[in-house]
Each structure stands twice: as structure tokens, then as C-alpha cells.
N, C-alpha and C. Protein backbone atom coordinates (compact mmCIF):
# COMPACT_ATOMS: atom_id res chain seq x y z
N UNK A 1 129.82 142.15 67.40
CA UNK A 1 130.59 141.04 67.93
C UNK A 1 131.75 140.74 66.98
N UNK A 2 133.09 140.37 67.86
CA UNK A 2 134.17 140.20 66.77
C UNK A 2 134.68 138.56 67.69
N UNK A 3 135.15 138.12 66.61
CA UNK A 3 135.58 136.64 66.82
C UNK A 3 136.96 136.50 66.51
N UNK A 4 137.70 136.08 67.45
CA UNK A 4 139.04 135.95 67.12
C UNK A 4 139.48 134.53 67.14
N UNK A 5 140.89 134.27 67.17
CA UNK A 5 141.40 132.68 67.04
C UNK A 5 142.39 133.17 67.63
N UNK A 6 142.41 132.59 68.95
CA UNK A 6 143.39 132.63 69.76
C UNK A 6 144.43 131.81 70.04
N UNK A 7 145.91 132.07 71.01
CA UNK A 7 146.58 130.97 71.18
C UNK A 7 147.16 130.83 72.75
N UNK A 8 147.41 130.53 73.63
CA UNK A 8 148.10 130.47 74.60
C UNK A 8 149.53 130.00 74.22
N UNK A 9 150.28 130.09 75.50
CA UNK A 9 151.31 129.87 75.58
C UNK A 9 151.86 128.79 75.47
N UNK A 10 151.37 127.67 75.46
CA UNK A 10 151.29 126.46 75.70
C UNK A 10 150.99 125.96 74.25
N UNK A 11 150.74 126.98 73.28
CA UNK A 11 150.36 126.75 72.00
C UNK A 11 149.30 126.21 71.95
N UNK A 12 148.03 126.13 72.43
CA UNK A 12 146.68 125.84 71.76
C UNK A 12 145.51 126.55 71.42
N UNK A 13 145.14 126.38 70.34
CA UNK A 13 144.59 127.50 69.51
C UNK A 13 143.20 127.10 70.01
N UNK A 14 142.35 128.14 70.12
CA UNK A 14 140.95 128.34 70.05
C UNK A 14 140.48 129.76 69.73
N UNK A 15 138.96 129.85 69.60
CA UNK A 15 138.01 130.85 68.76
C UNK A 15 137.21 131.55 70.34
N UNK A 16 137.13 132.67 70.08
CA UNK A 16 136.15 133.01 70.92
C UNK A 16 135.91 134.54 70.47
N UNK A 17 134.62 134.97 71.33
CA UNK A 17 133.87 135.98 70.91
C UNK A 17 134.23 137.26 71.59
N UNK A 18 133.89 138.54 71.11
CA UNK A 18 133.60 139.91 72.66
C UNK A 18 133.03 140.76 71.72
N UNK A 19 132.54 141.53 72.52
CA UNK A 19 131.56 142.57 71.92
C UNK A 19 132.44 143.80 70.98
N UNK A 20 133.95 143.57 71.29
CA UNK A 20 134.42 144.77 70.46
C UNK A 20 135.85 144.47 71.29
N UNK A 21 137.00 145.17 70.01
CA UNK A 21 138.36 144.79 69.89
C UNK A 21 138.92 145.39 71.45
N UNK A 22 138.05 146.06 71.91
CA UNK A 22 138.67 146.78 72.95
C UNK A 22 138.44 146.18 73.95
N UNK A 23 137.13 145.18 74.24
CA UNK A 23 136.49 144.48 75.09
C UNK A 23 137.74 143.28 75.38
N UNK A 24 137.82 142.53 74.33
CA UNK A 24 139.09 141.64 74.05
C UNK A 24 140.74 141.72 74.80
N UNK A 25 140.60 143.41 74.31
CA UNK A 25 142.21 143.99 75.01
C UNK A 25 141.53 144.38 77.04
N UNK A 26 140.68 144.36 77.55
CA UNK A 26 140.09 144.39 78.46
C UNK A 26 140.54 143.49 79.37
N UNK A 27 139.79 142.66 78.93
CA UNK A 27 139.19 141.12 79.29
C UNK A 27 141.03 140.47 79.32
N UNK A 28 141.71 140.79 78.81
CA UNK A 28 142.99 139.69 78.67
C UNK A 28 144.02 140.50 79.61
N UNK A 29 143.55 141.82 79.29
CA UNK A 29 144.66 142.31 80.17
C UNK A 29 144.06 142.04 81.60
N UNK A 30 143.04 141.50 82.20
CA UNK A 30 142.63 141.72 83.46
C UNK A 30 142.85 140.11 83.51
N UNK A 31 143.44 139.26 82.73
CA UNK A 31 143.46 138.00 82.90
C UNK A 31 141.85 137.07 82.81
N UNK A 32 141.02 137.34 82.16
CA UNK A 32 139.83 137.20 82.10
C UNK A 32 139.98 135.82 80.76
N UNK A 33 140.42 136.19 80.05
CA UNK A 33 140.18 135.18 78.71
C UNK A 33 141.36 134.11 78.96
N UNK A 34 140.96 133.00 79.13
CA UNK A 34 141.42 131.05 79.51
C UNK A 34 141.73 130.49 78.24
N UNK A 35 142.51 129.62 78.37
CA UNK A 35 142.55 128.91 77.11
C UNK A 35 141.84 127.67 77.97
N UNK A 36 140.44 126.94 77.03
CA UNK A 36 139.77 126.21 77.43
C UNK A 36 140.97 125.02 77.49
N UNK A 37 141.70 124.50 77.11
CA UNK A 37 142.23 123.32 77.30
C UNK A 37 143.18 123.18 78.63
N UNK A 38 144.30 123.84 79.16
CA UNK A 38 145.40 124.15 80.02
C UNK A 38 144.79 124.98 81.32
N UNK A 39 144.03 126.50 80.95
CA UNK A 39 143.78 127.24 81.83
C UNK A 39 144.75 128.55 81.93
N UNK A 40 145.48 128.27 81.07
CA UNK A 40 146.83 129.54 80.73
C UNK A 40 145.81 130.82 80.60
N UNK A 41 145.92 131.80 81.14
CA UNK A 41 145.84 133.57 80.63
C UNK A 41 146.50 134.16 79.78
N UNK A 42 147.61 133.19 79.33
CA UNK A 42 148.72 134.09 78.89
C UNK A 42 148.12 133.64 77.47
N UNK A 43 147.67 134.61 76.83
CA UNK A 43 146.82 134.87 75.85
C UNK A 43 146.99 135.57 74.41
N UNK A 44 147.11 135.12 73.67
CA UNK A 44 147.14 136.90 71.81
C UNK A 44 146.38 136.11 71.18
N UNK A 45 146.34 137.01 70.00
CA UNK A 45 145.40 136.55 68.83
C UNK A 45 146.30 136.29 68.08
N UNK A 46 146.01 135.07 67.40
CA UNK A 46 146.67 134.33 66.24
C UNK A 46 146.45 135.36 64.81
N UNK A 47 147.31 134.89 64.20
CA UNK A 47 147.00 135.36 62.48
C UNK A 47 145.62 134.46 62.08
N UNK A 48 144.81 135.41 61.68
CA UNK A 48 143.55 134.71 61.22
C UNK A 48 143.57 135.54 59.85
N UNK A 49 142.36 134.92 59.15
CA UNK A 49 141.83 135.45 57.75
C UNK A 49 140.51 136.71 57.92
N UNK A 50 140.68 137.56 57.31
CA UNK A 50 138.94 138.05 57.68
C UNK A 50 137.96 137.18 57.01
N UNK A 51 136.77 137.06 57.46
CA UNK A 51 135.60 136.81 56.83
C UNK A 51 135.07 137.74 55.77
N UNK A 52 135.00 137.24 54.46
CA UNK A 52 134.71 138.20 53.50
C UNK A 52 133.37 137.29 52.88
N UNK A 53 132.34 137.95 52.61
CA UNK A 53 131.09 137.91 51.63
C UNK A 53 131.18 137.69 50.06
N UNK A 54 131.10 136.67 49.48
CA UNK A 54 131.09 137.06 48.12
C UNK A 54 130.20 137.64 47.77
N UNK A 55 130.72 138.18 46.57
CA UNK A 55 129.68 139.04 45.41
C UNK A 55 128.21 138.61 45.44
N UNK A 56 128.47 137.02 44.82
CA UNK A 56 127.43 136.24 44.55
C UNK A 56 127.20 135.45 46.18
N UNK A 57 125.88 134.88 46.35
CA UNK A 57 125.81 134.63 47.61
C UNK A 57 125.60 133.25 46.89
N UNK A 58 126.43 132.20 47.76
CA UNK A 58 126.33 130.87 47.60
C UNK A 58 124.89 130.17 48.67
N UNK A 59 124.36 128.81 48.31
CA UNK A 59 124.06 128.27 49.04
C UNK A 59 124.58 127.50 50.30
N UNK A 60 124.25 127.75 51.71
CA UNK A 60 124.56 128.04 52.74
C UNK A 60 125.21 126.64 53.16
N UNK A 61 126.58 126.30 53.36
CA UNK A 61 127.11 125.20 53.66
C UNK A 61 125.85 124.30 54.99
N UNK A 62 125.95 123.13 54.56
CA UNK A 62 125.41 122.52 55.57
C UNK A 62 125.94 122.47 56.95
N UNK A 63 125.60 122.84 58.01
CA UNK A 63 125.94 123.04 59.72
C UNK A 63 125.67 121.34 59.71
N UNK A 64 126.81 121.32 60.64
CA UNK A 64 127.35 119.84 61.25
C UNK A 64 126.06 119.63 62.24
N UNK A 65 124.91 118.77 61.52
CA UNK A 65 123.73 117.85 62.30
C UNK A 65 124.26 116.84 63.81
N UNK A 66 123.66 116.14 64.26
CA UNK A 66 123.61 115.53 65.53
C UNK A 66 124.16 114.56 64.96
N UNK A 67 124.71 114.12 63.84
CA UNK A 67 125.40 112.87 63.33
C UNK A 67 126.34 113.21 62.60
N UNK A 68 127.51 113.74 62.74
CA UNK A 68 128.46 114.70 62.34
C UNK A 68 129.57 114.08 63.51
N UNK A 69 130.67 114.13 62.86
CA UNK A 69 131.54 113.23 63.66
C UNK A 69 132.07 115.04 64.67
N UNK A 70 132.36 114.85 65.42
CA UNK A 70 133.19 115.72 66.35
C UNK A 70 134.54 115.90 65.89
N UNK A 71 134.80 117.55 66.08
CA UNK A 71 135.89 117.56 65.31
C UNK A 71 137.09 117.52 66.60
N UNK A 72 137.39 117.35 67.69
CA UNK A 72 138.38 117.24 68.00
C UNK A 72 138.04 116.61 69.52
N UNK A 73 138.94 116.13 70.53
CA UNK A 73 138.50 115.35 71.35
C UNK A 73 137.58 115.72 72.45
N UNK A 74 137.67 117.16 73.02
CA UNK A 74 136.90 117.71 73.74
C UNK A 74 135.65 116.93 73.09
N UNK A 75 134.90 117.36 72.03
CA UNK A 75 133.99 117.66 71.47
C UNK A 75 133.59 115.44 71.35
N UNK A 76 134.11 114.93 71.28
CA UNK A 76 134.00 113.26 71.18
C UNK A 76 133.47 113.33 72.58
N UNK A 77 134.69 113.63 73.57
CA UNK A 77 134.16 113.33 75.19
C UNK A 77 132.72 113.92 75.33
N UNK A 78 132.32 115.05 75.15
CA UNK A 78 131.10 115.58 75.34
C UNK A 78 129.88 114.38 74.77
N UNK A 79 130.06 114.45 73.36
CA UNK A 79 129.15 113.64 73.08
C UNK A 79 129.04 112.29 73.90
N UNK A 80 130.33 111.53 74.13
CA UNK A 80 130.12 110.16 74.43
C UNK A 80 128.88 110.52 75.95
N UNK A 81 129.42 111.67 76.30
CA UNK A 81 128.57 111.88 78.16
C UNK A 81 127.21 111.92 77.78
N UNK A 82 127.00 113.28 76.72
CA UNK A 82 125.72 113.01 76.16
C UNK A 82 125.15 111.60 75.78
N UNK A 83 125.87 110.86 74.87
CA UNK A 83 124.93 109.71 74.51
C UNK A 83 124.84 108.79 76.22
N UNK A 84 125.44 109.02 76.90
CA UNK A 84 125.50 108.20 78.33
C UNK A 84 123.96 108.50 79.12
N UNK A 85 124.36 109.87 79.18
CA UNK A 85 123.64 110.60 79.81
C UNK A 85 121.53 110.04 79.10
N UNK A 86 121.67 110.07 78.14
CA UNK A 86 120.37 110.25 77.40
C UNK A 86 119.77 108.68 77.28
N UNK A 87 120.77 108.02 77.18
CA UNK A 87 120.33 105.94 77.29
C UNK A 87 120.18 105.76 78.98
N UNK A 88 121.19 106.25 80.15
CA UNK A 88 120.65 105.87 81.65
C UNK A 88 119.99 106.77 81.82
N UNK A 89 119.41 107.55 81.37
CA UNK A 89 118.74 109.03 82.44
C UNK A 89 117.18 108.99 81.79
N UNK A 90 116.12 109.60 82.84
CA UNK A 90 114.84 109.64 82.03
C UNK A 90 114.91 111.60 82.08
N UNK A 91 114.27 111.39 80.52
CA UNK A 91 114.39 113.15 80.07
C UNK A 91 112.66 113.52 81.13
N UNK A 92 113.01 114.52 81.95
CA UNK A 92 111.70 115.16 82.11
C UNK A 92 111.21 116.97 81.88
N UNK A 93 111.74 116.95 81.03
CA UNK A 93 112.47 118.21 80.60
C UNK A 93 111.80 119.68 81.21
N UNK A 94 110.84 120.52 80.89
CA UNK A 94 110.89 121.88 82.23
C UNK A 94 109.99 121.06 83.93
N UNK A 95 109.77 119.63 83.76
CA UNK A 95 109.25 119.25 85.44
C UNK A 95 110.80 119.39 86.42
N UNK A 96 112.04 119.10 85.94
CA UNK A 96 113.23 118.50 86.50
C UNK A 96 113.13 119.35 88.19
N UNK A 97 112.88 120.64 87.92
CA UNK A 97 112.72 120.78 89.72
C UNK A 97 112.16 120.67 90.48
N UNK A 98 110.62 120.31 89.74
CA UNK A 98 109.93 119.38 90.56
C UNK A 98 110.18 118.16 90.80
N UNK A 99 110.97 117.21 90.17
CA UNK A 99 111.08 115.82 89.83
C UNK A 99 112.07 115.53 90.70
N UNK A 100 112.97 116.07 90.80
CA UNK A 100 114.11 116.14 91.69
C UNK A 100 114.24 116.19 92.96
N UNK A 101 113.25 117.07 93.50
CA UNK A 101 112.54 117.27 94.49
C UNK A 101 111.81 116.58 95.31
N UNK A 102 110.93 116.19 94.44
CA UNK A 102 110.34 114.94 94.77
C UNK A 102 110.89 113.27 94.77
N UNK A 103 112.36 113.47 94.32
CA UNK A 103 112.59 112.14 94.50
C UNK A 103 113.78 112.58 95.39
N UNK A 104 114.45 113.52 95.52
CA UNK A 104 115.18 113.34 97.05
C UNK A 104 114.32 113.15 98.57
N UNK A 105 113.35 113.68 98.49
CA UNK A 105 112.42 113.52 99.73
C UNK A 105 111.54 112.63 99.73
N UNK A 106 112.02 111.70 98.51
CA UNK A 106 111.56 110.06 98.95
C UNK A 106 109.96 110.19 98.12
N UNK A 107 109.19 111.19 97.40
CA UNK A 107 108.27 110.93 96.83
C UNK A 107 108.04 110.41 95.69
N UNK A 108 109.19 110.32 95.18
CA UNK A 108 109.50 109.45 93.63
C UNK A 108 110.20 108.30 93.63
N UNK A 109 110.21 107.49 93.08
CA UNK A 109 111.23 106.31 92.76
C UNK A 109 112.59 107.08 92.32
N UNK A 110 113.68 106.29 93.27
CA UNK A 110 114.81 107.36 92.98
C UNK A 110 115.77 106.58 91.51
N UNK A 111 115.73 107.75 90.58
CA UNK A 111 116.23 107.20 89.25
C UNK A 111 117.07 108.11 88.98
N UNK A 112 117.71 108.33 87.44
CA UNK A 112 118.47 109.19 87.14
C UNK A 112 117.55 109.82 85.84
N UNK A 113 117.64 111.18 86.30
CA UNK A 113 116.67 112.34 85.74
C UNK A 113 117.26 113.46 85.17
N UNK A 114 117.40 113.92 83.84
CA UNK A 114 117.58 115.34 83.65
C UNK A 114 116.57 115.84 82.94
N UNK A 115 117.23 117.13 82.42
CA UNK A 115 116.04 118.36 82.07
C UNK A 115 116.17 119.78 82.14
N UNK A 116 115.69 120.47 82.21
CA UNK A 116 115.39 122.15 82.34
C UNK A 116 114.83 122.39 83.53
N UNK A 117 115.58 123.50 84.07
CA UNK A 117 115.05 124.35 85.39
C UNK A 117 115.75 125.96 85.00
N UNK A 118 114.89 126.60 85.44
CA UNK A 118 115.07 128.12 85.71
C UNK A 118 116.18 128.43 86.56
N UNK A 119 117.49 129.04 85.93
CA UNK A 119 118.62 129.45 87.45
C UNK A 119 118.20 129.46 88.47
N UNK A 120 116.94 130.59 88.83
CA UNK A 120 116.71 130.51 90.43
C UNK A 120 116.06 128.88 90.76
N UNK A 121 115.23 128.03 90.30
CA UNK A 121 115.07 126.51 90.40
C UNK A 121 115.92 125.78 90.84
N UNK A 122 117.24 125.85 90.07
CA UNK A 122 118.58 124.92 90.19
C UNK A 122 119.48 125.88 91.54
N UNK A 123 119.46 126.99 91.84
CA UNK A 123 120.13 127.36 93.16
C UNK A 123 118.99 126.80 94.43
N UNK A 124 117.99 127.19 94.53
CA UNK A 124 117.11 126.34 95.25
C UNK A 124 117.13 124.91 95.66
N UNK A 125 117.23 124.48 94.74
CA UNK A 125 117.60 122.65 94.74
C UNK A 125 118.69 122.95 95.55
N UNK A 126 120.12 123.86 95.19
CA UNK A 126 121.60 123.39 96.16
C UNK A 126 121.21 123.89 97.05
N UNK A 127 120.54 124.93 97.28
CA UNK A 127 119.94 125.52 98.98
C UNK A 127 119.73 124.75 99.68
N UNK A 128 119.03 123.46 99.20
CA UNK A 128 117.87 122.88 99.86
C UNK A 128 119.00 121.31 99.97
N UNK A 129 119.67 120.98 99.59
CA UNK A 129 120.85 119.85 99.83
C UNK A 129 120.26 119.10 98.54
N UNK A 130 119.89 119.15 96.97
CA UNK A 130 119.13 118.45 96.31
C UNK A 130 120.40 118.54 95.48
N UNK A 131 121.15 117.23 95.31
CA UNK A 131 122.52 117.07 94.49
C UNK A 131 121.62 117.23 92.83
N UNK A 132 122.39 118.30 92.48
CA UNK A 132 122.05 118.34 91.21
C UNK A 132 123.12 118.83 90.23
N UNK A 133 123.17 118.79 88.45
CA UNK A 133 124.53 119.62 88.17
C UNK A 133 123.84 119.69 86.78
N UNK A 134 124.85 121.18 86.49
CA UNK A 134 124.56 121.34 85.39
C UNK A 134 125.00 120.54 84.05
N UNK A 135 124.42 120.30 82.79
CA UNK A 135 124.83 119.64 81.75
C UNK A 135 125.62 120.38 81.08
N UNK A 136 127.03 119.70 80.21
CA UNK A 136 127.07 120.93 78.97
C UNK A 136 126.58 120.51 77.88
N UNK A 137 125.48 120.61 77.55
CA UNK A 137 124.96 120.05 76.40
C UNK A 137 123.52 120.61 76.46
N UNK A 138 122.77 120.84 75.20
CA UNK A 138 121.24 121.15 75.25
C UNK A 138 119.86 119.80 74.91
N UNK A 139 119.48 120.00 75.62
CA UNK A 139 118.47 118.55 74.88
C UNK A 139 117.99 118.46 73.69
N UNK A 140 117.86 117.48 73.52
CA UNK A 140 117.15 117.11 72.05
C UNK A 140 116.86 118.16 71.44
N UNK A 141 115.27 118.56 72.38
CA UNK A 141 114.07 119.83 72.22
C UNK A 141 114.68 120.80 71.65
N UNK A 142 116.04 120.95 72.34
CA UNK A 142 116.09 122.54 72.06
C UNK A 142 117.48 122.89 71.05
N UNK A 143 118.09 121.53 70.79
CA UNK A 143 119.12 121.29 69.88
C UNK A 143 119.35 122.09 68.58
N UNK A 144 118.00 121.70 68.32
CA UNK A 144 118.18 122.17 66.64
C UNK A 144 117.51 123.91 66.38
């Protein structure tokens, strides 16, 4: 896997991944790689640094915990939904396609519920008219 720092046209920089430099030249020439903010294709790789190893191996910077300010606004909005999401909603975490289920067809008290379901679970639910959506965020459980 190689990680680049990208820019659109529009000038906004972001990071993303592909399995190999060629995958990258692939993927952009077929218009495949977005700049998450605008939606531009029009796509290169920025001047970046390589990642180099020291000699000596340091102790491992601390990774930004669940109380770590967000570094840019995307990343604020997410959280604020998350903290929304987690104070009105009851967590029922792998029941949710049963739970869901059971409270569109009137067998549950109808509340606000998230959680975990299996892809084929969550296409089932839209098969079946059961308003449901995906989160971008992972729960608690599976956070850390």
C-alpha cells in the first residue's frame, strides 16, 4: 500500500491510499479518485516527504484518543453527529436488524436506534421499506 497527499484543482489537499503507484495512475485516469471536499477528479499528487524509519526506534507517538480535538472541520461535524447521535439514540449494537424490524411493524416502541447489521441485513431492511442509514462513524465497542 502507498499513500499519497493529494490536491485538486480547486486546491484542497487530502491523503489517500492504493495498492500500488500504478493502481493510483489507474484509478485517476478513469476519473475514479474525488477530492472528498468539492467532488473535483481533476486530481495529482502533491510534493510530499517520504516516510523514513529511524535508526533508533522511538517510542510510538500517542494516536489521537476519543478526546482529541478534531483536526479540521469535516472531522468537528462528524463528531458533533456522533455525540448527537449517541445522547438521542439507544445503542443496540449486532440486535439493530432485528430491532428495527420490529419497531417498524409496530412490535417495539418506536424510538431512535443504532448499531451493527451484516450488509446483506441492512439491504433487506431497504427491500423491505425499513428506513434505515448508514453511520460514518464506528461505535464505542469497536472504536478502539
Amino acid at each position: 500500500m502507498i499513500r499519497y497527499t493529494l490536491r485538486c484543482d480547486s486546491d484542497h489537499s487530502f491523503e489517500s491510499w492504493f495498492g500500488s503507484a500504478d493502481a493510483f495512475d489507474t484509478l485517476c485516469a478513469g476519473g475514479h479518485v474525488g477530492c472528498p471536499e468539492c467532488g473535483s477528479t481533476e486530481v495529482a499528487k502533491s510534493l510530499m516527504s517520504p516516510s523514513v524509519s529511524p535508526a533508533r526506534r522511538k517510542a510510538p507517538a500517542a494516536s489521537p484518543g476519543p478526546l482529541s480535538k478534531p483536526r479540521d472541520p469535516r472531522e468537528a461535524a462528524l463528531a458533533e453527529i456522533k455525540k448527537h447521535i449517541e445522547k438521542n439514540s439507544e445503542y443496540v449494537g449486532m440486535n439493530f436488524a432485528a430491532e428495527a424490524r420490529r419497531i417498524h411493524d409496530g412490535n417495539a416502541p418506536e424510538r431512535s436506534i443504532y448499531g451493527e447489521a451484516k450488509l446483506e441485513e441492512a439491504k433487506k431492511l431497504l427491500e423491505d421499506g425499513v428506513p434505515v442509514a448508514p453511520l460514518p462513524f464506528l461505535p464505542k465497542s469497536r472504536a478502539n
